[in-house]
C-alpha atoms as a PDB file:
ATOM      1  CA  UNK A   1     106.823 126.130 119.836  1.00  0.00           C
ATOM      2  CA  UNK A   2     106.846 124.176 116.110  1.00  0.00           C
ATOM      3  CA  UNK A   3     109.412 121.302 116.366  1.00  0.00           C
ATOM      4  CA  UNK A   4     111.282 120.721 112.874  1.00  0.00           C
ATOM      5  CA  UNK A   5     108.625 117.760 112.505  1.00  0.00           C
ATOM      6  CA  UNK A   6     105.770 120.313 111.775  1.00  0.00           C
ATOM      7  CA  UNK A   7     107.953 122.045 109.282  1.00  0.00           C
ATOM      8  CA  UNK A   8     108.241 119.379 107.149  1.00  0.00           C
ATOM      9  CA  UNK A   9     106.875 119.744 103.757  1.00  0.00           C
ATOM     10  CA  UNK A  10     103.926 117.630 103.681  1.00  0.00           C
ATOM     11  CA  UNK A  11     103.719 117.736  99.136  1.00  0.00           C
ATOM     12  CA  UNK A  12     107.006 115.614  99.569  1.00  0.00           C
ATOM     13  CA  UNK A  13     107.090 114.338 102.753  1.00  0.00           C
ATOM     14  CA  UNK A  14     110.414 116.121 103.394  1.00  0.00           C
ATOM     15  CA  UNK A  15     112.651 114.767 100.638  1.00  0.00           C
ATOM     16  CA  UNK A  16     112.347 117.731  98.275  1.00  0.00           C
ATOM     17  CA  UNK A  17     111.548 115.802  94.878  1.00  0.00           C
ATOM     18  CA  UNK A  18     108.022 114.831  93.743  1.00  0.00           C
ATOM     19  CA  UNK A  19     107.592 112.094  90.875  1.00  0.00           C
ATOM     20  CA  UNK A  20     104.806 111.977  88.314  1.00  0.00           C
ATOM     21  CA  UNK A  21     102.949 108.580  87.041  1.00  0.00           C
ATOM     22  CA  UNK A  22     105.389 107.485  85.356  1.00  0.00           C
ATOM     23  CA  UNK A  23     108.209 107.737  87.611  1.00  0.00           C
ATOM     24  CA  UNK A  24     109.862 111.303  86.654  1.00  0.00           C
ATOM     25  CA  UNK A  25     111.368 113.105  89.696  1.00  0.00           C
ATOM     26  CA  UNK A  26     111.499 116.823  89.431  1.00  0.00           C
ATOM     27  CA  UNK A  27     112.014 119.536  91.993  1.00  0.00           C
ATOM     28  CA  UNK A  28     108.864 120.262  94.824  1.00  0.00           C
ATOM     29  CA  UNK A  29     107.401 123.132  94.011  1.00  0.00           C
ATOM     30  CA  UNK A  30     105.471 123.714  97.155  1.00  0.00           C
ATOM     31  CA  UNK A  31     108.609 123.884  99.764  1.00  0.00           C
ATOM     32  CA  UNK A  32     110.951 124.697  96.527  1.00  0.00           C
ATOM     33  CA  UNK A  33     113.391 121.788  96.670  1.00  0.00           C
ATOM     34  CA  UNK A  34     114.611 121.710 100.514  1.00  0.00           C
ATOM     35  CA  UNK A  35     111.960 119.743 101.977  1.00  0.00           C
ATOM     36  CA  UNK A  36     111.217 121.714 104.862  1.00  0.00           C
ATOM     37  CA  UNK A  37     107.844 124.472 104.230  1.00  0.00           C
ATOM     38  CA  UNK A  38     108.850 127.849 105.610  1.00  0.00           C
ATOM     39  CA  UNK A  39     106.736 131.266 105.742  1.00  0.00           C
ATOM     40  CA  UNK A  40     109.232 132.321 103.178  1.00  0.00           C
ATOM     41  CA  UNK A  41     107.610 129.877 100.787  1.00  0.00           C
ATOM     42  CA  UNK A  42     104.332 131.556 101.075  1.00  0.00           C
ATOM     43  CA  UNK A  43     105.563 134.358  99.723  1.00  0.00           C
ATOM     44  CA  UNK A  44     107.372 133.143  96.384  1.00  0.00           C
ATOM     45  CA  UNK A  45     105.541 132.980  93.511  1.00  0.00           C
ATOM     46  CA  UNK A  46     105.008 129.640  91.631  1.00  0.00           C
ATOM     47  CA  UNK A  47     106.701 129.161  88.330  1.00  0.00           C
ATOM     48  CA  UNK A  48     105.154 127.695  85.174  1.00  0.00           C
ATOM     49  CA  UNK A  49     107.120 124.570  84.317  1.00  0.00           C
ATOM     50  CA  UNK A  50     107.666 123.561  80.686  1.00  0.00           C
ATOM     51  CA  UNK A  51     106.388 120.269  79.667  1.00  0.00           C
ATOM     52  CA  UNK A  52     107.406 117.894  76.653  1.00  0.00           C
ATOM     53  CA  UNK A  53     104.832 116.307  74.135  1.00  0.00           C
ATOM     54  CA  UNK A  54     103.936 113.690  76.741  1.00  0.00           C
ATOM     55  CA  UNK A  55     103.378 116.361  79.187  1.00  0.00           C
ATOM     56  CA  UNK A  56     106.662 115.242  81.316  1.00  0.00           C
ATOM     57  CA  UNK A  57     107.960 118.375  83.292  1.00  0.00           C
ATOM     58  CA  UNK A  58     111.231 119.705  82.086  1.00  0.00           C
ATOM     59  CA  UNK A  59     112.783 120.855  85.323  1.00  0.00           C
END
């Protein structure tokens, strides 16, 4: 049996956000924001996020 330990999202270490170089947060895209990696998130498709002249995401 997984305990909820194993579940965590390992991307963002379970708090849901990631943060670029220069210190932007935006929304994990691996476990989609809730910090925990299900078999559901295997199956959603990744998005294409828009970036800004200084290739910042725009989340």
């Amino acid at each position: 049996m997984m305990s909820h330990r194993d579940n965590i999202c390992k991307a963002c270490e379970g708090t849901g956000m990631l943060s670029d170089d220069e210190g932007w947060q935006y929304r994990c895209g691996v476990c989609h924001g809730d910090g925990i990696y299900a078999v559901s998130d295997k199956e959603r498709t990744a998005r294409v996020m828009s970036v800004d002249e200084n290739n910042r995401m725009l989340d």
